[in-house]
PDB file of N, CA and C in Angstrom:
ATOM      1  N   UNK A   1      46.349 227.062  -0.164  1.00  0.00           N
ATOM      2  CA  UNK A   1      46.565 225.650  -0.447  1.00  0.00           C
ATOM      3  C   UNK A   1      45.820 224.750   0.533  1.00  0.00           C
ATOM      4  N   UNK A   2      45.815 225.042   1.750  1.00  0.00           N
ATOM      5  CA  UNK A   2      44.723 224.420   2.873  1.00  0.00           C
ATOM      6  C   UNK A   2      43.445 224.364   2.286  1.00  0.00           C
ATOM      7  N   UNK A   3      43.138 225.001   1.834  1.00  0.00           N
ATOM      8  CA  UNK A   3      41.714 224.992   1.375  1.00  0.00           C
ATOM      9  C   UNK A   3      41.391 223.839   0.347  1.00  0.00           C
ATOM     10  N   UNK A   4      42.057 223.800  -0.578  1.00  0.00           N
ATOM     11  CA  UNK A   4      42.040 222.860  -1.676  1.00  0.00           C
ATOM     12  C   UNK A   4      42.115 221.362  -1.589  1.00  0.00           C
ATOM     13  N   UNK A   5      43.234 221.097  -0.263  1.00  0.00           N
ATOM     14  CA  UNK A   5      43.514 219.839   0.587  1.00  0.00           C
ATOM     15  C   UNK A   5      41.921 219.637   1.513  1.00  0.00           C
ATOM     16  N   UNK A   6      41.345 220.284   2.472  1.00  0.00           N
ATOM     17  CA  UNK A   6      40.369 220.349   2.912  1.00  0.00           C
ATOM     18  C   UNK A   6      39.219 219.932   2.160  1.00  0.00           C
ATOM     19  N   UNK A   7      38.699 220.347   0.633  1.00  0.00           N
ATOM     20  CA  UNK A   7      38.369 220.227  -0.484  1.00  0.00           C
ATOM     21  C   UNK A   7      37.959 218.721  -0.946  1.00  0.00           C
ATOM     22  N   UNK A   8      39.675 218.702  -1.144  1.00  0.00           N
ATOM     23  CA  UNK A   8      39.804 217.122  -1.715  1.00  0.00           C
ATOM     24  C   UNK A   8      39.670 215.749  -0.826  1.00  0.00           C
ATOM     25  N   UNK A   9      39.675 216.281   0.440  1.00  0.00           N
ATOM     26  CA  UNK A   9      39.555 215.069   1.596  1.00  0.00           C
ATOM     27  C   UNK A   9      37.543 215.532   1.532  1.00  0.00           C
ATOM     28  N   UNK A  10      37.219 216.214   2.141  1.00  0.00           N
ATOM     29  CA  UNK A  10      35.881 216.189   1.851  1.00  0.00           C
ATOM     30  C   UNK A  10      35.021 215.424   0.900  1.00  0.00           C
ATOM     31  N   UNK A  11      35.630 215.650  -0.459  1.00  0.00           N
ATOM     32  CA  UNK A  11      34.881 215.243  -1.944  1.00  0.00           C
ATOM     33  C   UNK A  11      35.558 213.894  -1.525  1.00  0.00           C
ATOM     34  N   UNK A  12      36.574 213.375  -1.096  1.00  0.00           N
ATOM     35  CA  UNK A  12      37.187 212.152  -1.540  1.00  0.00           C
ATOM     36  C   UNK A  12      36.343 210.975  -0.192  1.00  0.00           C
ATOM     37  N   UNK A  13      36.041 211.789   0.893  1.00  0.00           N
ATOM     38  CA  UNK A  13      35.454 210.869   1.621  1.00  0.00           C
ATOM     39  C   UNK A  13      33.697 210.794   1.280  1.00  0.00           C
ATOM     40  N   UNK A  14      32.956 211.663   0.514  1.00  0.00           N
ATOM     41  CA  UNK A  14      31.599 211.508   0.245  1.00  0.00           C
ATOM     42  C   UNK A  14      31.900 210.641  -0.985  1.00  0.00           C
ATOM     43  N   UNK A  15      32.948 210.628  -2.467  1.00  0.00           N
ATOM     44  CA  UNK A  15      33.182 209.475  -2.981  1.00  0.00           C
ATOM     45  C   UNK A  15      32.703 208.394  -2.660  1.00  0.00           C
ATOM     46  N   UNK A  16      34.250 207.708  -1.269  1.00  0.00           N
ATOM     47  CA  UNK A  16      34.200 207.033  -1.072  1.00  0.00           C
ATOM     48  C   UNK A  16      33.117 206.156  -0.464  1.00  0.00           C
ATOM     49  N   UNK A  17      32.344 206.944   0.444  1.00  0.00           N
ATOM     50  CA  UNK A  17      31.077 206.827   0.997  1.00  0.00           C
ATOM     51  C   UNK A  17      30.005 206.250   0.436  1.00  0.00           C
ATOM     52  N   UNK A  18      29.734 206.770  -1.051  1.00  0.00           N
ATOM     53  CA  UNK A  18      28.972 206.410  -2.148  1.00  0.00           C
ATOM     54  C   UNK A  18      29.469 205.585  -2.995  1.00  0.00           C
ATOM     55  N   UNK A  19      30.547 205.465  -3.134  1.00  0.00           N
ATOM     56  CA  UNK A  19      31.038 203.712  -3.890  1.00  0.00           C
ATOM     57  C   UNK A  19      30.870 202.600  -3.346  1.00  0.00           C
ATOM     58  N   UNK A  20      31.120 202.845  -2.060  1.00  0.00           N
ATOM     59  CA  UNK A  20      30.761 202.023  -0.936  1.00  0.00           C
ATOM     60  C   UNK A  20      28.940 201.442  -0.606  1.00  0.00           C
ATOM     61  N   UNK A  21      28.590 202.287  -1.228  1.00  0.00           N
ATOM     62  CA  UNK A  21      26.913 202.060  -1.229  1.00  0.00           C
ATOM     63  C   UNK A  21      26.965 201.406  -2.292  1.00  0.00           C
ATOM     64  N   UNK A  22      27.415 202.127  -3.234  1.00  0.00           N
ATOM     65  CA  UNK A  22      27.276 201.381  -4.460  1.00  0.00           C
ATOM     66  C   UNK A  22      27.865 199.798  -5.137  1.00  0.00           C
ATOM     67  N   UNK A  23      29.013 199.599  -4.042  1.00  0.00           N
ATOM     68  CA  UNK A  23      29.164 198.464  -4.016  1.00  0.00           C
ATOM     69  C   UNK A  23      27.779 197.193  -3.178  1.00  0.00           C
ATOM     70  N   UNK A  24      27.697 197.934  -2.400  1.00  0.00           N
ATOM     71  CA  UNK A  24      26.715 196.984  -1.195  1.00  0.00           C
ATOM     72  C   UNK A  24      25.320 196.996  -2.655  1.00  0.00           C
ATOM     73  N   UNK A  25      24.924 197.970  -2.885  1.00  0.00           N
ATOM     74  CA  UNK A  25      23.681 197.731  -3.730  1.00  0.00           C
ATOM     75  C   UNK A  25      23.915 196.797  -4.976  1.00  0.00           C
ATOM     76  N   UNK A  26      24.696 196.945  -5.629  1.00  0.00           N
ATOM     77  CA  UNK A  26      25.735 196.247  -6.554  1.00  0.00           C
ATOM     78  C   UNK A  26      25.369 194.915  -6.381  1.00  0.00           C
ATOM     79  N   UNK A  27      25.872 194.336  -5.040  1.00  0.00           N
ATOM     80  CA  UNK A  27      26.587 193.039  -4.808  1.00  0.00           C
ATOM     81  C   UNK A  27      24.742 192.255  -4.278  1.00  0.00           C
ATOM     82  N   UNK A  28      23.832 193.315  -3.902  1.00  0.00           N
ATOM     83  CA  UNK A  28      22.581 193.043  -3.251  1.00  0.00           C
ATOM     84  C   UNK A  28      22.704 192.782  -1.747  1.00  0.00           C
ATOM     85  N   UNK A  29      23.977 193.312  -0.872  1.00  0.00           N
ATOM     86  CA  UNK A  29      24.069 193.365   0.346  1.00  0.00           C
ATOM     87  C   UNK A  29      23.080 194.577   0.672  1.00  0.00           C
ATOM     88  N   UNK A  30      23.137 195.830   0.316  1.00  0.00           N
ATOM     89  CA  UNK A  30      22.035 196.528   0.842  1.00  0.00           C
ATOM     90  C   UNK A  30      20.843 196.799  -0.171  1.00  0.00           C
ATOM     91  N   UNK A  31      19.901 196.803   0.406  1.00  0.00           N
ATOM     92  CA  UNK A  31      18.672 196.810  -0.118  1.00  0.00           C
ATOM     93  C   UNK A  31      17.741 197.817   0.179  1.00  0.00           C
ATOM     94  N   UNK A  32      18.457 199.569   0.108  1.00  0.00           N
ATOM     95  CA  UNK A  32      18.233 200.368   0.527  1.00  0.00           C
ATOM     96  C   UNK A  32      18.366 201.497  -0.535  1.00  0.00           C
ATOM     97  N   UNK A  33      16.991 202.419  -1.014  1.00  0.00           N
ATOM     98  CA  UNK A  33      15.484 201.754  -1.554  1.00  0.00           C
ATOM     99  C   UNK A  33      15.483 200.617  -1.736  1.00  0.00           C
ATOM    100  N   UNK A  34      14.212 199.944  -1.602  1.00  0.00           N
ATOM    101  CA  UNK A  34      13.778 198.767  -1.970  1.00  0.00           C
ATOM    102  C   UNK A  34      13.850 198.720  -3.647  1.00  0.00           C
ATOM    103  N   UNK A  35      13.259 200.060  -3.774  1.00  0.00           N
ATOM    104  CA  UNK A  35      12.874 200.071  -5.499  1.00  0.00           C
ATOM    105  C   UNK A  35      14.241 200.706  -6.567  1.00  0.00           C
ATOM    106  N   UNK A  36      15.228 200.533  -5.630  1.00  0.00           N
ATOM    107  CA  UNK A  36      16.220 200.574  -6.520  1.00  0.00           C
ATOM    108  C   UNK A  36      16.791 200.361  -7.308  1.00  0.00           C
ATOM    109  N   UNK A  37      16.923 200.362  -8.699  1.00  0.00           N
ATOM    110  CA  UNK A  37      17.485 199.767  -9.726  1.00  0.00           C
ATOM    111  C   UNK A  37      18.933 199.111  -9.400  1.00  0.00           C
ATOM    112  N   UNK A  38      19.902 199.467  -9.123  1.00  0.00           N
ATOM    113  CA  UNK A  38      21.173 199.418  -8.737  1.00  0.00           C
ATOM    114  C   UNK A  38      20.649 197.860  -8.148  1.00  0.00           C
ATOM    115  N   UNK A  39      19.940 197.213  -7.336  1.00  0.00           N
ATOM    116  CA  UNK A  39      20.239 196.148  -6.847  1.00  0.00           C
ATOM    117  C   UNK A  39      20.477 195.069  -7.211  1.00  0.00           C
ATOM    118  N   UNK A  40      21.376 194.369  -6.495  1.00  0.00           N
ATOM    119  CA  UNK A  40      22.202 193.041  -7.558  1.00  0.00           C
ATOM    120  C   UNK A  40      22.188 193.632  -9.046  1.00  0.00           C
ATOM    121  N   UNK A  41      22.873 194.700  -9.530  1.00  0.00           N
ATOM    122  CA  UNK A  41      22.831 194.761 -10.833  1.00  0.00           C
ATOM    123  C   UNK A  41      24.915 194.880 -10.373  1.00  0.00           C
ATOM    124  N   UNK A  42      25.203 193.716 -10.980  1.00  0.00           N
ATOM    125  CA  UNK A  42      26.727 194.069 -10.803  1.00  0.00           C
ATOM    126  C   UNK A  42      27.515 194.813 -11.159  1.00  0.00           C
ATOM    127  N   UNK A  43      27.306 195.866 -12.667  1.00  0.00           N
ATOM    128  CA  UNK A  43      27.754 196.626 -12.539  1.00  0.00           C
ATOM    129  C   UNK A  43      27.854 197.837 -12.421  1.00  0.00           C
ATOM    130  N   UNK A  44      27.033 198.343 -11.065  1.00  0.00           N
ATOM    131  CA  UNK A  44      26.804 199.128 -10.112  1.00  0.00           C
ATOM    132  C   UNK A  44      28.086 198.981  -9.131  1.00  0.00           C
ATOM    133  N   UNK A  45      28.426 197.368  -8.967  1.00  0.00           N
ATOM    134  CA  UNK A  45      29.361 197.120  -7.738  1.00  0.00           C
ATOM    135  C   UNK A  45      30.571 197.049  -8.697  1.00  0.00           C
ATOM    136  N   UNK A  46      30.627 197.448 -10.084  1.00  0.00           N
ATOM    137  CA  UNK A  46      32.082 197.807 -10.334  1.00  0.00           C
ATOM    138  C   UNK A  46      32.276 199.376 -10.847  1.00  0.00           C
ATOM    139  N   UNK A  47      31.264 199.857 -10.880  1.00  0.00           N
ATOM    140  CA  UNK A  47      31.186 201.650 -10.654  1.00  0.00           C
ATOM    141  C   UNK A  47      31.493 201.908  -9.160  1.00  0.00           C
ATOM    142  N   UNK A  48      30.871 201.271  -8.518  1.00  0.00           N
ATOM    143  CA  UNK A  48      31.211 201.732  -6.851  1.00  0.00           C
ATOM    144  C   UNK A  48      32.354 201.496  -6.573  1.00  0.00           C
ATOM    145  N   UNK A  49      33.232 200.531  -7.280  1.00  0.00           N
ATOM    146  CA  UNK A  49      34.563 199.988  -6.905  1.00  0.00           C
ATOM    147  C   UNK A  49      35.556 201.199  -7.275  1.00  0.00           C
ATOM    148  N   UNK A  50      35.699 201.610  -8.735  1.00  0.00           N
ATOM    149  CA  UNK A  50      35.824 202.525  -8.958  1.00  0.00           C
ATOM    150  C   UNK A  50      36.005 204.217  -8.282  1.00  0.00           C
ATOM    151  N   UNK A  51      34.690 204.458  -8.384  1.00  0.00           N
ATOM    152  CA  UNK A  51      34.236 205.608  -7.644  1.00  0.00           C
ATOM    153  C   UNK A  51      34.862 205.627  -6.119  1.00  0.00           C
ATOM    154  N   UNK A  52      35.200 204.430  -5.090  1.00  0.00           N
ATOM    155  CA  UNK A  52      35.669 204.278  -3.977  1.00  0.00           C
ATOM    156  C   UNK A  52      37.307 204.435  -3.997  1.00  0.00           C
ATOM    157  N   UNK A  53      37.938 203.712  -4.953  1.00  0.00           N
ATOM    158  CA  UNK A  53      39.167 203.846  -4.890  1.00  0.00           C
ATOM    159  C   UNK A  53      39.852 205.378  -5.203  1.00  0.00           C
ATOM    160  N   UNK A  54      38.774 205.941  -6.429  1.00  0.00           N
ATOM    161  CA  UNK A  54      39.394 207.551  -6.659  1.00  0.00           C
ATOM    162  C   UNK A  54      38.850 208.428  -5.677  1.00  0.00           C
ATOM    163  N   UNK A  55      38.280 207.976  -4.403  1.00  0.00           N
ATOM    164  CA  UNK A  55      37.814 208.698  -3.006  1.00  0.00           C
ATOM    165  C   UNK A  55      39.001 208.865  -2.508  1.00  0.00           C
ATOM    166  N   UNK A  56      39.166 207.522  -2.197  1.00  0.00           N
ATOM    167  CA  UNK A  56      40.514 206.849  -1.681  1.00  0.00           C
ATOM    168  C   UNK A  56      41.959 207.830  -2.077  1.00  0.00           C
ATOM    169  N   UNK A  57      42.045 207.748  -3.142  1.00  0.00           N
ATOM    170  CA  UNK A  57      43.296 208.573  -3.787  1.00  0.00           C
ATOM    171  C   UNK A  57      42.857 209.850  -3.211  1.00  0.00           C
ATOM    172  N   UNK A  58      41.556 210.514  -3.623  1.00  0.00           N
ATOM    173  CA  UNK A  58      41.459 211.822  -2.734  1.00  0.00           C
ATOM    174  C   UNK A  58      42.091 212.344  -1.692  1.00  0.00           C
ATOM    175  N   UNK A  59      41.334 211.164  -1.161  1.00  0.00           N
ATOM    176  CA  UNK A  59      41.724 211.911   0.339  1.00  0.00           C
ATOM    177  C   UNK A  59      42.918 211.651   0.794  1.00  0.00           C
ATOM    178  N   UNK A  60      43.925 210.412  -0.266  1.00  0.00           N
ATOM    179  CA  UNK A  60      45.449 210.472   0.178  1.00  0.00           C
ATOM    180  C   UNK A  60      46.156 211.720  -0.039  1.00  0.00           C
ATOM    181  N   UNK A  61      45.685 212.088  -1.207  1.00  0.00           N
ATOM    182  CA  UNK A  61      46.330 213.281  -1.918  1.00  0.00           C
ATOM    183  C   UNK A  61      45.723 214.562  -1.195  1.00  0.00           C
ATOM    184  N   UNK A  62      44.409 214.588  -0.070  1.00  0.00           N
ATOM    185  CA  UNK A  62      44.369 215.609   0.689  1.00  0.00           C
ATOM    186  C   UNK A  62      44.906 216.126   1.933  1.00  0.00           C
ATOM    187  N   UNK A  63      45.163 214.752   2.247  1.00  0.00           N
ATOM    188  CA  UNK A  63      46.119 214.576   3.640  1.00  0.00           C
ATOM    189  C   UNK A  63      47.790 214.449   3.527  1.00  0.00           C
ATOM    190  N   UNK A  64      48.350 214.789   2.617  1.00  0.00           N
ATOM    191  CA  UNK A  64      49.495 214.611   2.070  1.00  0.00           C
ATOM    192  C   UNK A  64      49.945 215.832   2.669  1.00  0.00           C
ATOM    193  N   UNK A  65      51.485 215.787   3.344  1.00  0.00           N
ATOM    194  CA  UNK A  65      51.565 217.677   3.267  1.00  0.00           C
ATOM    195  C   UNK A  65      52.408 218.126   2.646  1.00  0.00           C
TER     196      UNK A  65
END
């Protein structure tokens, strides 16, 4: 069962990590590629919103004991 918790905090913090980009590219706070499609395209920053919060749940539900 450790393993699976370990698992889900892992996957849930690279999620979150990447919604989090995906919000910033989204919103046109980061501009990282330049040639990125995602930029200021808003809904990128409501996929990232998304994608961040079910990180979020991840890693609650990995750290849970």
């Amino acid at each position: 069962m450790g393993a699976i918790k370990l698992l889900l905090t892992i996957i849930g913090v690279l999620a979150l990590a990447m919604g989090l980009l995906w919000i910033g590219q989204g919103m046109g706070w980061i501009r990282w590629p330049a040639s990125s499609f995602m930029i200021d395209a808003s809904g990128w920053a409501v996929r990232g919103a998304a994608l961040a919060v079910g990180g979020a749940i991840m890693i609650w539900f990995g750290r849970r004991r």
